[in-house]
PDB file of N, CA and C in Angstrom:
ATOM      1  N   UNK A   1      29.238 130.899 117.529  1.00  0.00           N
ATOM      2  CA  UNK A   1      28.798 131.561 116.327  1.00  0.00           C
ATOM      3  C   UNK A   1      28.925 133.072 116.486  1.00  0.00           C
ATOM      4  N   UNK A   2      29.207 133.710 115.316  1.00  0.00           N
ATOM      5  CA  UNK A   2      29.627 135.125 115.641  1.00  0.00           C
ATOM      6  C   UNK A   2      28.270 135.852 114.129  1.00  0.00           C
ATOM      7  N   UNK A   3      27.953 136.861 114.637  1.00  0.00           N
ATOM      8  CA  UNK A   3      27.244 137.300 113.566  1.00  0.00           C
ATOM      9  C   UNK A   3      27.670 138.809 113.331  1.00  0.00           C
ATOM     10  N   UNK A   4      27.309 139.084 112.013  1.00  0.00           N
ATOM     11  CA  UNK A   4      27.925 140.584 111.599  1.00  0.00           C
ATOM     12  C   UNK A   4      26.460 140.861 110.224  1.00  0.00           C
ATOM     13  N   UNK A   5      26.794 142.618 110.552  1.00  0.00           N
ATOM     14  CA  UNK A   5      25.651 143.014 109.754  1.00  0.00           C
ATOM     15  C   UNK A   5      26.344 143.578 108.436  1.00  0.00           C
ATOM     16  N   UNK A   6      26.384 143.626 106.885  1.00  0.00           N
ATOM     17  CA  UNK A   6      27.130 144.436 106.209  1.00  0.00           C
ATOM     18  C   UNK A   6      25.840 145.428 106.214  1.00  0.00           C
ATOM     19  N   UNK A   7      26.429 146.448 105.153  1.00  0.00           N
ATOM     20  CA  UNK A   7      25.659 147.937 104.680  1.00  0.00           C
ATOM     21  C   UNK A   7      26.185 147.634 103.122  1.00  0.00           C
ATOM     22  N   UNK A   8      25.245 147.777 102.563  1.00  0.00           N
ATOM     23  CA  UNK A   8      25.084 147.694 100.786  1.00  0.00           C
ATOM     24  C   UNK A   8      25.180 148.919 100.270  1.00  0.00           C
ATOM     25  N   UNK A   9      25.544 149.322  98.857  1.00  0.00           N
ATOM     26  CA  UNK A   9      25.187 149.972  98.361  1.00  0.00           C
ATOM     27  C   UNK A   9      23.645 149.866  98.252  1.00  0.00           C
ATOM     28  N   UNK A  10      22.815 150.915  97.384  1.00  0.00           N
ATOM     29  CA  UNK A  10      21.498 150.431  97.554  1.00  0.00           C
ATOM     30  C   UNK A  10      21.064 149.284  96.123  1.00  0.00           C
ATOM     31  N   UNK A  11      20.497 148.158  97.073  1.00  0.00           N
ATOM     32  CA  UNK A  11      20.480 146.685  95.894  1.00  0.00           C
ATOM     33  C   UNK A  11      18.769 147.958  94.566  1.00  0.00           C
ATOM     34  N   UNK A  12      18.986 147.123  93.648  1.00  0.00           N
ATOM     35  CA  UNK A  12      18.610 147.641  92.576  1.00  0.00           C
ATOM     36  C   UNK A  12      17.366 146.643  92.421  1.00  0.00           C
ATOM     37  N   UNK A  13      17.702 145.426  92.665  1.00  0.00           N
ATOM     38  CA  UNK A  13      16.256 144.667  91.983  1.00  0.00           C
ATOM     39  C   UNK A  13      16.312 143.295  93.296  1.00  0.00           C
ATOM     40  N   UNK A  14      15.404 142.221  93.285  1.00  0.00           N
ATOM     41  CA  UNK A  14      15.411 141.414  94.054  1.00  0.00           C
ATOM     42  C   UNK A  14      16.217 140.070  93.585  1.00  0.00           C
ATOM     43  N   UNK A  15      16.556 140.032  92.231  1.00  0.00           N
ATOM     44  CA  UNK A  15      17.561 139.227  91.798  1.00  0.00           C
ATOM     45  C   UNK A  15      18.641 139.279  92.563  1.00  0.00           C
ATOM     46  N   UNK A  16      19.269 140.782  93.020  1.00  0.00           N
ATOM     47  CA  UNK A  16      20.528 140.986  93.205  1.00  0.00           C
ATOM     48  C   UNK A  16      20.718 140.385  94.977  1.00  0.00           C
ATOM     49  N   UNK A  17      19.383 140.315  95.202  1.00  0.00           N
ATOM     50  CA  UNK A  17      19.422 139.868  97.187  1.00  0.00           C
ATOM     51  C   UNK A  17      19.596 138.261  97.122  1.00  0.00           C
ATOM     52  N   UNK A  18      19.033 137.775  95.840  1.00  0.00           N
ATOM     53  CA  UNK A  18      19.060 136.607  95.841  1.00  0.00           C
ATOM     54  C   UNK A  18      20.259 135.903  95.158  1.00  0.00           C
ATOM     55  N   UNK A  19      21.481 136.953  94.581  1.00  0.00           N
ATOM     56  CA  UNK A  19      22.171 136.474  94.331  1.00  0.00           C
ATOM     57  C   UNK A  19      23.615 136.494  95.387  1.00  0.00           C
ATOM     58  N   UNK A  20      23.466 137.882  96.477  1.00  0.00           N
ATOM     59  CA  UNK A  20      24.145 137.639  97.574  1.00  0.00           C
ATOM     60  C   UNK A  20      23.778 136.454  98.530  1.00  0.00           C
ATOM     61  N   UNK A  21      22.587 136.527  98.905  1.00  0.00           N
ATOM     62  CA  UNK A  21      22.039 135.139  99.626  1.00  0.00           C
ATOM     63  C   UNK A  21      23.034 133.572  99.471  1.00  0.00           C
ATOM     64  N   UNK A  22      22.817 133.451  97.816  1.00  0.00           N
ATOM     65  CA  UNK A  22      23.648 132.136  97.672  1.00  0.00           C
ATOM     66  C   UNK A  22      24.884 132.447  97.857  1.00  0.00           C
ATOM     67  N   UNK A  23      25.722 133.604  96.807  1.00  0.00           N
ATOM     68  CA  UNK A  23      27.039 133.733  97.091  1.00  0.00           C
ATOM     69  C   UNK A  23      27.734 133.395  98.678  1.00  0.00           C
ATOM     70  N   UNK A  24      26.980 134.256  99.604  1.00  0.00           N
ATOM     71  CA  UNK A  24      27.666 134.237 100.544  1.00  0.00           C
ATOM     72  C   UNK A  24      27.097 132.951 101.477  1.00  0.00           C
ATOM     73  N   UNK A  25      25.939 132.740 101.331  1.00  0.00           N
ATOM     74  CA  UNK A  25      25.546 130.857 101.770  1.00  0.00           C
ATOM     75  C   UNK A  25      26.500 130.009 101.653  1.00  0.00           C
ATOM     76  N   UNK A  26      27.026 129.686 100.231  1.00  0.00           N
ATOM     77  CA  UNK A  26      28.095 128.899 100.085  1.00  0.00           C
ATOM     78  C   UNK A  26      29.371 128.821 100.493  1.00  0.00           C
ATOM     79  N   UNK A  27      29.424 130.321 101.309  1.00  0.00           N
ATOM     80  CA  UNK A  27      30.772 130.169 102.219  1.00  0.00           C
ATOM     81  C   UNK A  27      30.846 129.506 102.437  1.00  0.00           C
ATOM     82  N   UNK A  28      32.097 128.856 103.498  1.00  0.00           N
ATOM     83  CA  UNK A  28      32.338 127.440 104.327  1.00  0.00           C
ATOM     84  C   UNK A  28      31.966 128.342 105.825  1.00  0.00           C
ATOM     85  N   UNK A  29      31.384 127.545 106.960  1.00  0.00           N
ATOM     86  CA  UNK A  29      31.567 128.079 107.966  1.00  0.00           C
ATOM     87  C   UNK A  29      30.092 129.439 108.118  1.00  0.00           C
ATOM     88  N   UNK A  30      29.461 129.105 106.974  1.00  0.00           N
ATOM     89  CA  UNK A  30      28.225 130.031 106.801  1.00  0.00           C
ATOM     90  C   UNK A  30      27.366 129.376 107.410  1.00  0.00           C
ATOM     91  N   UNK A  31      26.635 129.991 108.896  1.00  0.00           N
ATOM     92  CA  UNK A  31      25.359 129.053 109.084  1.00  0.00           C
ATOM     93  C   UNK A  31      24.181 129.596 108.640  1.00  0.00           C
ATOM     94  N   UNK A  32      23.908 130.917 108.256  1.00  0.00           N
ATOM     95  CA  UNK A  32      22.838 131.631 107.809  1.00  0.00           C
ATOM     96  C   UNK A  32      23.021 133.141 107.433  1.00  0.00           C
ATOM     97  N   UNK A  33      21.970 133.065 106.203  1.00  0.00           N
ATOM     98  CA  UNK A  33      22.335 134.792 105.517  1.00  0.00           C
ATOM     99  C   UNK A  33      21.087 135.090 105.724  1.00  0.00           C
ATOM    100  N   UNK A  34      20.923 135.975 105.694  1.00  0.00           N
ATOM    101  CA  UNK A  34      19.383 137.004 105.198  1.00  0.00           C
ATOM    102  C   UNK A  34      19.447 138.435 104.671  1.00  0.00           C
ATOM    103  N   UNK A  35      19.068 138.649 103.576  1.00  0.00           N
ATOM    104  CA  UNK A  35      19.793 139.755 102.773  1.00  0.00           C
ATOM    105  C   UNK A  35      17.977 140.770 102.895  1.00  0.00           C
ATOM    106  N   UNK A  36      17.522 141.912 103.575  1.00  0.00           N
ATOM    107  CA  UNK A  36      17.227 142.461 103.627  1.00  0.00           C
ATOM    108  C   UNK A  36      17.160 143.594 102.446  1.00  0.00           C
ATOM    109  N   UNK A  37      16.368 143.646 101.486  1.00  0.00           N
ATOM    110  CA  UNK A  37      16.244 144.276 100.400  1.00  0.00           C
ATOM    111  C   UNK A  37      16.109 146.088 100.619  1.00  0.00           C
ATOM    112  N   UNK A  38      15.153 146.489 101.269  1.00  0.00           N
ATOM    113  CA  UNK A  38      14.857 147.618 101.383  1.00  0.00           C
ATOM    114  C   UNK A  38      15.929 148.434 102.194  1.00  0.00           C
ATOM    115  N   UNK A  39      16.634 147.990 103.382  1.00  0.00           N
ATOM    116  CA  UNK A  39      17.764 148.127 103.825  1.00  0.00           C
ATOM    117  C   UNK A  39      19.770 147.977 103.743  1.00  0.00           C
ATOM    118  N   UNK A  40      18.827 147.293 102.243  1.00  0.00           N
ATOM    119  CA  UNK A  40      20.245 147.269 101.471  1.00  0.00           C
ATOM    120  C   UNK A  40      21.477 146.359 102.535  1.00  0.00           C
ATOM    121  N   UNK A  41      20.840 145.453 103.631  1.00  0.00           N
ATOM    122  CA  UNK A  41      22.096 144.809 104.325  1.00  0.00           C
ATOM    123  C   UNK A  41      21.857 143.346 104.754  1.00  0.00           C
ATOM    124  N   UNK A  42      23.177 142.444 104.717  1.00  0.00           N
ATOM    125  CA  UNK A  42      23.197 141.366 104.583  1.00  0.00           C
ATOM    126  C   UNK A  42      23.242 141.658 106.526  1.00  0.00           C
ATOM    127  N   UNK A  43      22.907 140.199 106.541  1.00  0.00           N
ATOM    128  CA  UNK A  43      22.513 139.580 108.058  1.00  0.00           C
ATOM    129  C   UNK A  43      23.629 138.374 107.793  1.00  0.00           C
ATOM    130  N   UNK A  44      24.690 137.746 108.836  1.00  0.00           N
ATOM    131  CA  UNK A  44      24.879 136.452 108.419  1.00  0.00           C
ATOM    132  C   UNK A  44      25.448 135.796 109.804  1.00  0.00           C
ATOM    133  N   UNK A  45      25.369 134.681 110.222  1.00  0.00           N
ATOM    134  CA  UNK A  45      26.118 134.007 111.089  1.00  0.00           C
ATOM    135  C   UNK A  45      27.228 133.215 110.987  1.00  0.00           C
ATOM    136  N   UNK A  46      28.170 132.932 110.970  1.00  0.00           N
ATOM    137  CA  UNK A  46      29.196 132.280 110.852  1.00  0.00           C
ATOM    138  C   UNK A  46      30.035 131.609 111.992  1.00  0.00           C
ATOM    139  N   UNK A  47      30.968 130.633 111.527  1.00  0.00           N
ATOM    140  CA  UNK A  47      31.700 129.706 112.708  1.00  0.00           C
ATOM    141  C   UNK A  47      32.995 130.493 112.702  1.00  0.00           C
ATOM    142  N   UNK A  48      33.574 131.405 114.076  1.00  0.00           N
ATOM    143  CA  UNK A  48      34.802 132.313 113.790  1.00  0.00           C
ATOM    144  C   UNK A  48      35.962 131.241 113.507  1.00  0.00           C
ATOM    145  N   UNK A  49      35.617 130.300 113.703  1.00  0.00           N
ATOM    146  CA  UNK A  49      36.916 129.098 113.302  1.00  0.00           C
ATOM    147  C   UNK A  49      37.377 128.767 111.918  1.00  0.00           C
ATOM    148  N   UNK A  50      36.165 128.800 110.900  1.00  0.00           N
ATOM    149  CA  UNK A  50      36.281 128.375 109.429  1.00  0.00           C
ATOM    150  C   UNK A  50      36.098 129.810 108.749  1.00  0.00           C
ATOM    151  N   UNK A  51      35.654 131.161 108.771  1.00  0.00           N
ATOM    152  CA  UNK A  51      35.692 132.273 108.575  1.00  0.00           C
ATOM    153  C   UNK A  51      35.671 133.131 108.660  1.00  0.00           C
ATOM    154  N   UNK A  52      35.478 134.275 108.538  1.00  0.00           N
ATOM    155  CA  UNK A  52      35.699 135.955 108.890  1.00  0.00           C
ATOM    156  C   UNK A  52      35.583 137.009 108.079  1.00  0.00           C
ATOM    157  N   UNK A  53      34.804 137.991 109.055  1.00  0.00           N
ATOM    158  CA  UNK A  53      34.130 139.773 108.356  1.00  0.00           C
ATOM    159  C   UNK A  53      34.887 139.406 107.141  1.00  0.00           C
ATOM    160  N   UNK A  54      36.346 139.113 106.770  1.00  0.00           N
ATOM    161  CA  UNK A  54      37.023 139.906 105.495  1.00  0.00           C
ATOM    162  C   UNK A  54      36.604 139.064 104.478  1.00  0.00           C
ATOM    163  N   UNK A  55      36.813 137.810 104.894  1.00  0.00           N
ATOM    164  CA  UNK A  55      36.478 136.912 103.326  1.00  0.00           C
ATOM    165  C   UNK A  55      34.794 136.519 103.162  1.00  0.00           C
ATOM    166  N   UNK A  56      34.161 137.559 104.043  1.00  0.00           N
ATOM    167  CA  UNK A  56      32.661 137.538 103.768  1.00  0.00           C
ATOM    168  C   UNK A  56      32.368 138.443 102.955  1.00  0.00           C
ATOM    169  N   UNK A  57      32.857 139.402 103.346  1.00  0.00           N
ATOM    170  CA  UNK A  57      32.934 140.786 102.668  1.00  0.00           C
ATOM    171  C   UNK A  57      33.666 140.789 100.797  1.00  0.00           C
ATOM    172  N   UNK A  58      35.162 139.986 101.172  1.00  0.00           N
ATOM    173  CA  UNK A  58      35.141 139.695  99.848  1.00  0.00           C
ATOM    174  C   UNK A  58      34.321 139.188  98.770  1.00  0.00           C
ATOM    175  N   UNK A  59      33.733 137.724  99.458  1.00  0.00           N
ATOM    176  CA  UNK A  59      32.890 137.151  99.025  1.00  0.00           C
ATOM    177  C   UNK A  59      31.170 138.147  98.028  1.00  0.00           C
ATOM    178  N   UNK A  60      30.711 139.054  98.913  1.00  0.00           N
ATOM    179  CA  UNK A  60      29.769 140.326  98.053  1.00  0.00           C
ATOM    180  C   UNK A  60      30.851 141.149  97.120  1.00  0.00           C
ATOM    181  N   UNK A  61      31.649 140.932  97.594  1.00  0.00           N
ATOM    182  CA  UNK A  61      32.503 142.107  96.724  1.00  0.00           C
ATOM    183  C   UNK A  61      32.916 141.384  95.121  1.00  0.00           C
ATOM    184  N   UNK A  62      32.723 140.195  95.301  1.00  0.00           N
ATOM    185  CA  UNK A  62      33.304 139.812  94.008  1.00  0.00           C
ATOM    186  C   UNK A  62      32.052 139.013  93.181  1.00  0.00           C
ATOM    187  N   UNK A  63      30.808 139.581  93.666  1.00  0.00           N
ATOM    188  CA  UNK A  63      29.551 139.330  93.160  1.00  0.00           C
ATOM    189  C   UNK A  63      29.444 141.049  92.527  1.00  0.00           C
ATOM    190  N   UNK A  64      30.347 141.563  92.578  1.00  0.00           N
ATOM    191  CA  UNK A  64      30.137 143.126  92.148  1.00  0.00           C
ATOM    192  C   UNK A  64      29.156 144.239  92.973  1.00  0.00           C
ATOM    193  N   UNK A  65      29.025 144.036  94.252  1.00  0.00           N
ATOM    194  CA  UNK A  65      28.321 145.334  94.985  1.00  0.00           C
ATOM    195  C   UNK A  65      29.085 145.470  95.900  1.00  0.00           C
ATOM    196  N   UNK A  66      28.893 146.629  97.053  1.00  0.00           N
ATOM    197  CA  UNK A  66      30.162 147.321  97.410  1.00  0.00           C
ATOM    198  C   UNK A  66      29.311 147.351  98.870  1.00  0.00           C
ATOM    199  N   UNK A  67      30.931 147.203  99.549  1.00  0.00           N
ATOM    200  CA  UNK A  67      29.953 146.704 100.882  1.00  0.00           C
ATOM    201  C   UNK A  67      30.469 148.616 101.695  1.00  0.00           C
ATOM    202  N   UNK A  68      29.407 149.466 101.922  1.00  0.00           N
ATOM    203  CA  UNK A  68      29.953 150.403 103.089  1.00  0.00           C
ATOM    204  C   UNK A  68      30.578 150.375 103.982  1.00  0.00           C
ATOM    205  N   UNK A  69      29.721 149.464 104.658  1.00  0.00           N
ATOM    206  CA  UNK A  69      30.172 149.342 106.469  1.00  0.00           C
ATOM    207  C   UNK A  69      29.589 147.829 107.315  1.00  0.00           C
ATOM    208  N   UNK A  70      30.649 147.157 108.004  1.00  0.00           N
ATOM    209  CA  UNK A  70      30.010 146.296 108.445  1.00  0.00           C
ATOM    210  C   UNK A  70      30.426 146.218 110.304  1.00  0.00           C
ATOM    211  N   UNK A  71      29.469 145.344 110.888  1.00  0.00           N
ATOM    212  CA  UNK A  71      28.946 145.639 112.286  1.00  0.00           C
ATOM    213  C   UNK A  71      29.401 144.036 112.606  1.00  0.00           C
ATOM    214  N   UNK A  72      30.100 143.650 113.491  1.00  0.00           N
ATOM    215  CA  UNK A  72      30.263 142.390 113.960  1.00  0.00           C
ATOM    216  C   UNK A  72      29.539 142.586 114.922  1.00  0.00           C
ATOM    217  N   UNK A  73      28.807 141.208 115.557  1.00  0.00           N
ATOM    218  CA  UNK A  73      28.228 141.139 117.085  1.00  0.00           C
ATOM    219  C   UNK A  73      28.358 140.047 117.678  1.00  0.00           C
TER     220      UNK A  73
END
């Protein structure tokens, strides 16, 4: 399992954490999100076999918020 941190623009309401949460949940290869509101950044774990930083990243991006910067670990 590989995990990576994004950087948000700053989220606006708690709808919007809960709507990255699912978006990017439903990845394939997603084992866990946690979208941190006040810090504006997604948490997520993933299988490097079924996905990756880019199509995670797409994935917020096409929920319409803009990802800064993200941190693999």
């Amino acid at each position: 399992m590989a995990k990576l941190v994004m950087q948000l623009d700053e989220l606006s309401c708690p709808s919007c954490m809960q709507k990255i949460q699912a978006g990017v949940s439903q990845q394939d290869g997603v084992e866990s999100v946690k979208v941190l509101f006040n810090a504006s950044k997604v948490k997520a774990e993933y299988d490097e076999a079924v996905t990756n930083p880019d199509e995670l990243t797409q994935a917020v991006t096409e929920l319409g918020y803009s990802v800064q910067s993200i941190k693999v670990k």
